[in-house]
PDB file of N, CA and C in Angstrom:
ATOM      1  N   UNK A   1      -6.380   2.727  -5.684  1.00  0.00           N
ATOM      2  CA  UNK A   1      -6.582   4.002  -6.329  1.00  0.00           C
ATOM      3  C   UNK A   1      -5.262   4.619  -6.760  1.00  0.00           C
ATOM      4  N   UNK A   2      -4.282   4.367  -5.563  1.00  0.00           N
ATOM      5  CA  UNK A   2      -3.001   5.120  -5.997  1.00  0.00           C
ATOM      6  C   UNK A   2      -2.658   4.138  -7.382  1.00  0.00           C
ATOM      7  N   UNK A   3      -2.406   3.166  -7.526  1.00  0.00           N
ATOM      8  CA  UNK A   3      -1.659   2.717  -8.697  1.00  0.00           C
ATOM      9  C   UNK A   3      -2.961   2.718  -9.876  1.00  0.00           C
ATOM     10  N   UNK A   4      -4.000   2.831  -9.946  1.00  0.00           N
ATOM     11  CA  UNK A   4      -4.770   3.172 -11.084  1.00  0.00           C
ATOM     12  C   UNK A   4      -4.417   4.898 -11.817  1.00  0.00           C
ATOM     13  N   UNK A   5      -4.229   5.571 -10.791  1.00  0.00           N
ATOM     14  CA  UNK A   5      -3.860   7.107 -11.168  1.00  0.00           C
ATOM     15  C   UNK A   5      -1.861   6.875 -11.897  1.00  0.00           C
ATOM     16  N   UNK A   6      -1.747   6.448 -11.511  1.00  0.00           N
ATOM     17  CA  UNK A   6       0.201   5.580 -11.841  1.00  0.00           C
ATOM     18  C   UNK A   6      -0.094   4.742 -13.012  1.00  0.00           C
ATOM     19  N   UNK A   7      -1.015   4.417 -13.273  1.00  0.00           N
ATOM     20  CA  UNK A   7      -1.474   3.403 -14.562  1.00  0.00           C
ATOM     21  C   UNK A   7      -1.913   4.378 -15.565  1.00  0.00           C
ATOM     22  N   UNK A   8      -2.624   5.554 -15.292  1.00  0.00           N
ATOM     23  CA  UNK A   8      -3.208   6.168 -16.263  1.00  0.00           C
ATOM     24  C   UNK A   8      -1.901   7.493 -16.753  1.00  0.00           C
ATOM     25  N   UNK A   9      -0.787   7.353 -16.004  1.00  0.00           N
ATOM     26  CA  UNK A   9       0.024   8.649 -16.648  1.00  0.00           C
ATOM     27  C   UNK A   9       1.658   8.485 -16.740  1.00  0.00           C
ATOM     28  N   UNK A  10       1.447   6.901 -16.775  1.00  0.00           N
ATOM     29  CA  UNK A  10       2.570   6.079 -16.577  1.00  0.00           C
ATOM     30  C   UNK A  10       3.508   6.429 -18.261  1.00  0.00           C
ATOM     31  N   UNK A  11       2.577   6.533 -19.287  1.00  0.00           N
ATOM     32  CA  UNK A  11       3.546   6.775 -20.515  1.00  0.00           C
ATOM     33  C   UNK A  11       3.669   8.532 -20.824  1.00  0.00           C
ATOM     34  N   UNK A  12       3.059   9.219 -19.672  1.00  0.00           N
ATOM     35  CA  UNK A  12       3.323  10.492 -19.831  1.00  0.00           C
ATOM     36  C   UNK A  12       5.019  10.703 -18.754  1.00  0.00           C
ATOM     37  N   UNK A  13       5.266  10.352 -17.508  1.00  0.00           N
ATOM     38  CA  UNK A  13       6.050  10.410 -17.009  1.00  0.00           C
ATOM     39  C   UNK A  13       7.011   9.163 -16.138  1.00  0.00           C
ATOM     40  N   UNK A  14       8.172   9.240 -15.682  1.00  0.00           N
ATOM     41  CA  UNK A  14       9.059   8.267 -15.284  1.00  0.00           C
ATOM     42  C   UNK A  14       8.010   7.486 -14.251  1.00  0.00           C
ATOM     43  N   UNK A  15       7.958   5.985 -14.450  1.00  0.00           N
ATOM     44  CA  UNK A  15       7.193   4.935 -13.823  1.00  0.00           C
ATOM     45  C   UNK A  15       7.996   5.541 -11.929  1.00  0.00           C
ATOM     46  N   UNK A  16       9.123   4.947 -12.105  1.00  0.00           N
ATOM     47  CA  UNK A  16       9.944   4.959 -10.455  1.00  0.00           C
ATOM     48  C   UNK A  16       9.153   6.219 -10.002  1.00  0.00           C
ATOM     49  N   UNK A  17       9.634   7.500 -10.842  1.00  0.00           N
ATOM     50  CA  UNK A  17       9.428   8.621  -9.929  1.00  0.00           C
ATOM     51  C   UNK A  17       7.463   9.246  -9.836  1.00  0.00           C
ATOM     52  N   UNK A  18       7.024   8.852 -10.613  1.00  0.00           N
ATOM     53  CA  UNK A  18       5.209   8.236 -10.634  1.00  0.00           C
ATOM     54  C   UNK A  18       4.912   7.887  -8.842  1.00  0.00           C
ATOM     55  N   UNK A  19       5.965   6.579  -8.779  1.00  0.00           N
ATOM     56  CA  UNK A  19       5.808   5.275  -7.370  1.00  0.00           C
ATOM     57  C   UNK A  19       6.097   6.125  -6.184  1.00  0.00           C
ATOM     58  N   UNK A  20       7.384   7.387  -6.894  1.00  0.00           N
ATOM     59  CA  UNK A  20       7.969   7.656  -5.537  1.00  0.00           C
ATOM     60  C   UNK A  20       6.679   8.813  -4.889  1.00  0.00           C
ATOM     61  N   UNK A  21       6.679   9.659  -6.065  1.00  0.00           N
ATOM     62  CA  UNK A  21       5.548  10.201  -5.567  1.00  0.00           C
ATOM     63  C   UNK A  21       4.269  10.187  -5.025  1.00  0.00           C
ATOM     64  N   UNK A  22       3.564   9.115  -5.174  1.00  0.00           N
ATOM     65  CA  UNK A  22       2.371   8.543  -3.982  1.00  0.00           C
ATOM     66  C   UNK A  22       2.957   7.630  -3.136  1.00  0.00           C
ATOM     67  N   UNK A  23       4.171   7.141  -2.893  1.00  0.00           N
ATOM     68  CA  UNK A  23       4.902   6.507  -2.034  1.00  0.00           C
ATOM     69  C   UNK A  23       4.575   5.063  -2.257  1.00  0.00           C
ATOM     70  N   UNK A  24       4.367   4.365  -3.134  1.00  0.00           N
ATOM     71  CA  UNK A  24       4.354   3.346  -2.936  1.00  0.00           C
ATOM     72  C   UNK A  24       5.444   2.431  -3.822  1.00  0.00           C
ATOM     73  N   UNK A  25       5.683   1.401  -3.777  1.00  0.00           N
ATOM     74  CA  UNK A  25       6.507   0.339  -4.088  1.00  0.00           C
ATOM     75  C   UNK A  25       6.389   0.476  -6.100  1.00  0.00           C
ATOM     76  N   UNK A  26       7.491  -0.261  -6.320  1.00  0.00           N
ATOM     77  CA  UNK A  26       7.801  -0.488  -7.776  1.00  0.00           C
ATOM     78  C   UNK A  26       7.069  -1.268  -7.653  1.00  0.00           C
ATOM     79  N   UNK A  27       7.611  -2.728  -7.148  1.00  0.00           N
ATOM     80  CA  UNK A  27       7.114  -3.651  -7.196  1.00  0.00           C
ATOM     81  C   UNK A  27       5.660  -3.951  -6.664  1.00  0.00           C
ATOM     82  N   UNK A  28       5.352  -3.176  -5.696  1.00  0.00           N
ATOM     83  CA  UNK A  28       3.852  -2.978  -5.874  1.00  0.00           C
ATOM     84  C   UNK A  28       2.966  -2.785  -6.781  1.00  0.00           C
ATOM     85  N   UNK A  29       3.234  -1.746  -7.788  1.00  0.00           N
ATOM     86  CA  UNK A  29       2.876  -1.403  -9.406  1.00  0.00           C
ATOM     87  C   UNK A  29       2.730  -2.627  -9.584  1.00  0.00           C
ATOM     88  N   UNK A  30       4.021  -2.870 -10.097  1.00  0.00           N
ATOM     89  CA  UNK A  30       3.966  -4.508 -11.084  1.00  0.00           C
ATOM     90  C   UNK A  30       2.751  -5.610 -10.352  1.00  0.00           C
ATOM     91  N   UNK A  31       2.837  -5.915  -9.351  1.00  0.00           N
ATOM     92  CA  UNK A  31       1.865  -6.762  -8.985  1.00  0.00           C
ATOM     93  C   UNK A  31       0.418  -6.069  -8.631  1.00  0.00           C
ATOM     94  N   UNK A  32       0.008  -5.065  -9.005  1.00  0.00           N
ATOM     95  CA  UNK A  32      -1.254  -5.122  -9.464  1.00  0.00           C
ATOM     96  C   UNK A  32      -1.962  -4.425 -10.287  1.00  0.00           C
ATOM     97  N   UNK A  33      -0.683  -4.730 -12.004  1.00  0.00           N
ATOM     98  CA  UNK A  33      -0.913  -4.954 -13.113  1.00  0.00           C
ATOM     99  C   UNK A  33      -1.166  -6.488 -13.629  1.00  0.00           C
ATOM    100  N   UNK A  34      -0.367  -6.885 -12.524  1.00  0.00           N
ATOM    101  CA  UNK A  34      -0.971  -8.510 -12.985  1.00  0.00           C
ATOM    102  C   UNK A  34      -1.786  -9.448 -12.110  1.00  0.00           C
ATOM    103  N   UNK A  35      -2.070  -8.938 -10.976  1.00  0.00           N
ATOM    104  CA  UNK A  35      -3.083  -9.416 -10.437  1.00  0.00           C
ATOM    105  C   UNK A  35      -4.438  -8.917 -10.666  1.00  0.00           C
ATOM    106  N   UNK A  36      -5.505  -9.478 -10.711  1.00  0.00           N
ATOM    107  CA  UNK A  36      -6.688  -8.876 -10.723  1.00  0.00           C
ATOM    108  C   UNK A  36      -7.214  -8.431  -9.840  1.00  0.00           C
ATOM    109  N   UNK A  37      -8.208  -7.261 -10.162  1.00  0.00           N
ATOM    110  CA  UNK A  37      -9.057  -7.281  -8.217  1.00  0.00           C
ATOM    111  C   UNK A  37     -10.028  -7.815  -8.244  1.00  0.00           C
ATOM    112  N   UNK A  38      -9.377  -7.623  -6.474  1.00  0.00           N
ATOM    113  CA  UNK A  38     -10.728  -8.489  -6.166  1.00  0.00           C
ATOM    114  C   UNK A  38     -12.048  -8.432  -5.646  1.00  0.00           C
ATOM    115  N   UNK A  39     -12.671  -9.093  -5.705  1.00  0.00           N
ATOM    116  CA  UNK A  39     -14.262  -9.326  -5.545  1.00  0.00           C
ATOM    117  C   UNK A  39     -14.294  -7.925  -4.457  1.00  0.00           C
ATOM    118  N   UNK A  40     -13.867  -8.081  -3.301  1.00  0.00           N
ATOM    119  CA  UNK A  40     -14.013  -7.064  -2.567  1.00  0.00           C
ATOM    120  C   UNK A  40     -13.731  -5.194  -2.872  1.00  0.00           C
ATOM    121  N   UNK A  41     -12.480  -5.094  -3.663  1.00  0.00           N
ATOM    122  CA  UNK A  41     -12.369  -3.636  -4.035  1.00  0.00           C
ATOM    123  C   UNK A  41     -12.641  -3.338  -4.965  1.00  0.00           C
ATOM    124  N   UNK A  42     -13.470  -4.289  -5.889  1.00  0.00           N
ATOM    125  CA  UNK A  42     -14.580  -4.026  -6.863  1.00  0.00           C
ATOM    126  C   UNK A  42     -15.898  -3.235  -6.165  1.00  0.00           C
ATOM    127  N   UNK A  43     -16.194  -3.985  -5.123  1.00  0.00           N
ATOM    128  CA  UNK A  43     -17.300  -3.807  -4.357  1.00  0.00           C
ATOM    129  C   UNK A  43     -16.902  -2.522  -3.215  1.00  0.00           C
ATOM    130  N   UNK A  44     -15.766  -2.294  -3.196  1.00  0.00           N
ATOM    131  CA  UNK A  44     -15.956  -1.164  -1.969  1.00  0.00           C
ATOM    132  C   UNK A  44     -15.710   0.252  -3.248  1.00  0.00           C
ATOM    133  N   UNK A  45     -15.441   0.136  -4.738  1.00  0.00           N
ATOM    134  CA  UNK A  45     -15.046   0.995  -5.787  1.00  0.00           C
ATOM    135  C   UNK A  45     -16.606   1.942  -5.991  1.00  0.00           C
ATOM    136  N   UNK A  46     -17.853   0.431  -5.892  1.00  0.00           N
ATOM    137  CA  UNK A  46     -18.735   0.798  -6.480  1.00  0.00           C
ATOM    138  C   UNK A  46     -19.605   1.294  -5.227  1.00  0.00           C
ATOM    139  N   UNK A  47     -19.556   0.818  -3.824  1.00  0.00           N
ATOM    140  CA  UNK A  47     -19.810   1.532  -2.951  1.00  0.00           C
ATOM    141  C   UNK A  47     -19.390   2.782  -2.824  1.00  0.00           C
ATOM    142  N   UNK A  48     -18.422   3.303  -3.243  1.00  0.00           N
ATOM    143  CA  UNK A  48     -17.940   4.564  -3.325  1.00  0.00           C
ATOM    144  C   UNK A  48     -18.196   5.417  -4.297  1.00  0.00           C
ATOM    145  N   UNK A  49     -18.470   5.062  -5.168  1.00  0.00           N
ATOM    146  CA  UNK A  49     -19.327   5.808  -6.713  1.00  0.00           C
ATOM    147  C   UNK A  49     -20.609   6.161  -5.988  1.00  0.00           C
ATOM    148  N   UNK A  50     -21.169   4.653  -5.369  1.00  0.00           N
ATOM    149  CA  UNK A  50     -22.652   5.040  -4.746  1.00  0.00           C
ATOM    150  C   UNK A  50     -22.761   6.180  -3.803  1.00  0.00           C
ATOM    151  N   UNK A  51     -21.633   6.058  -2.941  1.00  0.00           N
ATOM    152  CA  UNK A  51     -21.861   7.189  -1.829  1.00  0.00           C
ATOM    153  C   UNK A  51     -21.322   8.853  -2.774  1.00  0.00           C
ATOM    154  N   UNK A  52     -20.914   8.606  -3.371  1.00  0.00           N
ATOM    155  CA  UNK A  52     -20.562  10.326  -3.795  1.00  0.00           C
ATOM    156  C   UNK A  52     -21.848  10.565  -4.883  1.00  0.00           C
ATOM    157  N   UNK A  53     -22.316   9.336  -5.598  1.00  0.00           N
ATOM    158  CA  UNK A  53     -22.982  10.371  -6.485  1.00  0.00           C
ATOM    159  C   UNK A  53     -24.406  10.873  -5.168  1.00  0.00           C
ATOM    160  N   UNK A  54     -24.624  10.100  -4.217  1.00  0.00           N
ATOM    161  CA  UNK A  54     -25.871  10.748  -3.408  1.00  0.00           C
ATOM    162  C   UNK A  54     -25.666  11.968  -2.738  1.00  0.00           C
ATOM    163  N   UNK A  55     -24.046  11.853  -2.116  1.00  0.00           N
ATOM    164  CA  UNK A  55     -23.902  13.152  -1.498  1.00  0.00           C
ATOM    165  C   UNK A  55     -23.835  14.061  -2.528  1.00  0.00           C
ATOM    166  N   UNK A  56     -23.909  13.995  -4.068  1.00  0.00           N
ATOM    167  CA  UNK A  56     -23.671  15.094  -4.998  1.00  0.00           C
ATOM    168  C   UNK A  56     -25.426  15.372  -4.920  1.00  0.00           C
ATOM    169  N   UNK A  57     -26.162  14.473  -5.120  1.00  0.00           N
ATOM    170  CA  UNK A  57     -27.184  14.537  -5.550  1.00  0.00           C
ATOM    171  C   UNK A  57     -27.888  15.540  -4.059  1.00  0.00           C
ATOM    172  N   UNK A  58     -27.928  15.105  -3.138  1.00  0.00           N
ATOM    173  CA  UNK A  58     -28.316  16.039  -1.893  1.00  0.00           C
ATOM    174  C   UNK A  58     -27.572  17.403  -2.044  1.00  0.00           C
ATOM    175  N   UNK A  59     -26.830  17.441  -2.987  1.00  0.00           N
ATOM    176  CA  UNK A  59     -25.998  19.012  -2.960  1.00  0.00           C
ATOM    177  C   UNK A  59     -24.999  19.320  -1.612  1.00  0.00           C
ATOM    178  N   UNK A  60     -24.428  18.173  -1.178  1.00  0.00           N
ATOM    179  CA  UNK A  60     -23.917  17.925  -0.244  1.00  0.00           C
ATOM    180  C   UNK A  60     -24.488  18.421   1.244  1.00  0.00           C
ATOM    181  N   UNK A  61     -25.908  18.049   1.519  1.00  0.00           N
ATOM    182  CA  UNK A  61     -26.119  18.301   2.577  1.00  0.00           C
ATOM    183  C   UNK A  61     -26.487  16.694   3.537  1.00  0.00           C
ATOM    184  N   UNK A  62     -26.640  16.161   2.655  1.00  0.00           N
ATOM    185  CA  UNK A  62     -26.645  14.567   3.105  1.00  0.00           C
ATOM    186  C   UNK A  62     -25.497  13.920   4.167  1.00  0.00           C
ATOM    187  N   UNK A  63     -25.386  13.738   4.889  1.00  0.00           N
ATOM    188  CA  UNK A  63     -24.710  13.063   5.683  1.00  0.00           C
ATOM    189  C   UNK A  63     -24.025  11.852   5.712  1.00  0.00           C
ATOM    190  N   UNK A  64     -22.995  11.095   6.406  1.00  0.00           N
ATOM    191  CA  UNK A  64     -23.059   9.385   6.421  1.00  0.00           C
ATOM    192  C   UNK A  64     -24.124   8.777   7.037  1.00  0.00           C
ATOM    193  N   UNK A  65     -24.858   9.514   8.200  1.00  0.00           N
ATOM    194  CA  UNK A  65     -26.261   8.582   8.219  1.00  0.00           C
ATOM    195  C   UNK A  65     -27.477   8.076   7.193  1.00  0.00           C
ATOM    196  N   UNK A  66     -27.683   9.364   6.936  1.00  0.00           N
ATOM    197  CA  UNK A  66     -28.456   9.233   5.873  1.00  0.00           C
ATOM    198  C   UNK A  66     -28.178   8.810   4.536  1.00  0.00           C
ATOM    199  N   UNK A  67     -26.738   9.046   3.997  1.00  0.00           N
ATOM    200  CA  UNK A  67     -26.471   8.252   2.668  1.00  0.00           C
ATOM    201  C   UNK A  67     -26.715   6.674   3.501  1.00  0.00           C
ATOM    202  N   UNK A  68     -25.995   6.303   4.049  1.00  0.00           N
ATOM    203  CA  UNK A  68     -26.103   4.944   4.780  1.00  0.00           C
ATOM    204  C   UNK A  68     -27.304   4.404   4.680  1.00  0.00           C
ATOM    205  N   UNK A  69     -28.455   5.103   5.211  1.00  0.00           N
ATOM    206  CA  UNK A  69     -29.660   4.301   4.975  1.00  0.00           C
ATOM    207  C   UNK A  69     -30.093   4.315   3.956  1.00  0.00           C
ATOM    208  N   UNK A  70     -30.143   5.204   2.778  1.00  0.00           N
ATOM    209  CA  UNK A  70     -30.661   4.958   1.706  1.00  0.00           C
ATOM    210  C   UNK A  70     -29.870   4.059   0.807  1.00  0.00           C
ATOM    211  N   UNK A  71     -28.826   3.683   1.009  1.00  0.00           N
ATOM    212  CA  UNK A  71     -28.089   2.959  -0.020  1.00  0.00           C
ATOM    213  C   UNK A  71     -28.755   1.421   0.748  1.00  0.00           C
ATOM    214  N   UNK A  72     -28.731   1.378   2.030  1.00  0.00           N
ATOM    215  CA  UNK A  72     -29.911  -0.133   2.309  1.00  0.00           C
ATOM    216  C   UNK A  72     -30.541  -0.049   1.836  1.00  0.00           C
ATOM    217  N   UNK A  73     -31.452   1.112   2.038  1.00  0.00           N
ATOM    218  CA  UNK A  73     -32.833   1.222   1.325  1.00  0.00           C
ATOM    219  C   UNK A  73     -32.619   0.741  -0.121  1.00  0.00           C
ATOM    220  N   UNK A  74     -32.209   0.961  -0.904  1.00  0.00           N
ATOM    221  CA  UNK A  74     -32.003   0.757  -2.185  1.00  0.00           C
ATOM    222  C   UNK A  74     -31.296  -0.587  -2.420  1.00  0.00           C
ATOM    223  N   UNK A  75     -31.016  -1.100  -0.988  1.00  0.00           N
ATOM    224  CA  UNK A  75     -30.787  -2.762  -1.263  1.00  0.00           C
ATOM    225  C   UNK A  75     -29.116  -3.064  -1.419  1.00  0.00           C
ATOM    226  N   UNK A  76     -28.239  -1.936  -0.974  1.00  0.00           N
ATOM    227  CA  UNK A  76     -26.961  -2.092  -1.015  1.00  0.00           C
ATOM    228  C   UNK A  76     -26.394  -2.617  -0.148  1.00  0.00           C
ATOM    229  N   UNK A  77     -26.223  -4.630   0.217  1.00  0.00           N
ATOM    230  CA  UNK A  77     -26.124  -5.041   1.193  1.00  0.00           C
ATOM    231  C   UNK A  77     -24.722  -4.318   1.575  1.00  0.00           C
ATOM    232  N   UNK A  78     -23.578  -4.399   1.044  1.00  0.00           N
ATOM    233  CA  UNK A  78     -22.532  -3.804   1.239  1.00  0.00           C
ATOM    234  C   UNK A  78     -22.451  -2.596   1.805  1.00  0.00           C
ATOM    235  N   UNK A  79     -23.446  -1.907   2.022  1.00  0.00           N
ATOM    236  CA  UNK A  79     -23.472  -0.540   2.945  1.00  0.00           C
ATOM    237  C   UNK A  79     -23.009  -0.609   4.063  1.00  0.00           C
ATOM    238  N   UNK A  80     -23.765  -2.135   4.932  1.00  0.00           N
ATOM    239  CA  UNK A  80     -23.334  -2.148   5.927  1.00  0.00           C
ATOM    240  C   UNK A  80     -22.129  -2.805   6.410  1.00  0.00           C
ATOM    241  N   UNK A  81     -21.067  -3.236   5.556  1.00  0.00           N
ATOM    242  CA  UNK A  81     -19.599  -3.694   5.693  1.00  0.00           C
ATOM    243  C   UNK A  81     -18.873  -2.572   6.045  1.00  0.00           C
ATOM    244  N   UNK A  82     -17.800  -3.153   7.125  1.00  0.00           N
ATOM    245  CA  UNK A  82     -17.011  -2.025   7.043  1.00  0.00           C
ATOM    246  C   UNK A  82     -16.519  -2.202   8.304  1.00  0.00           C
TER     247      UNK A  82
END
């Protein structure tokens, strides 16, 4: 997440001082502009879309139990990773 937000404002301000500010590596940047992701933080990206749009949708009274079961319910084997 940090270097996608560093990717999106990278030609508005200095790359280094971008890195320094969420603390992470130059060279971290660089390698994952050229690595792809993977299978897994694809899958924990879209688990996470899943869990906020329900807690939006409950008007935030929904819980982690209950988002939890309905995202099984709805067949999200990945719910239960972790």
């Amino acid at each position: 997440m940090k270097y996608a937000r560093i990717d999106l404002q990278c030609k508005q301000y200095p790359l280094e001082r971008l890195c320094a500010a969420v603390e992470v590596s130059l060279s971290g940047f660089h390698r994952y502009r050229l690595e792809p992701e993977s299978p897994r933080a694809v899958a924990n990206r879209g688990l996470l879309t899943a869990i906020r749009a329900r807690h939006l949708e409950s008007d935030g009274t929904d819980g982690a139990p209950r988002i939890h079961r309905d995202l099984l319910d709805e067949g999200r084997s990945n719910a239960s990773s972790g």
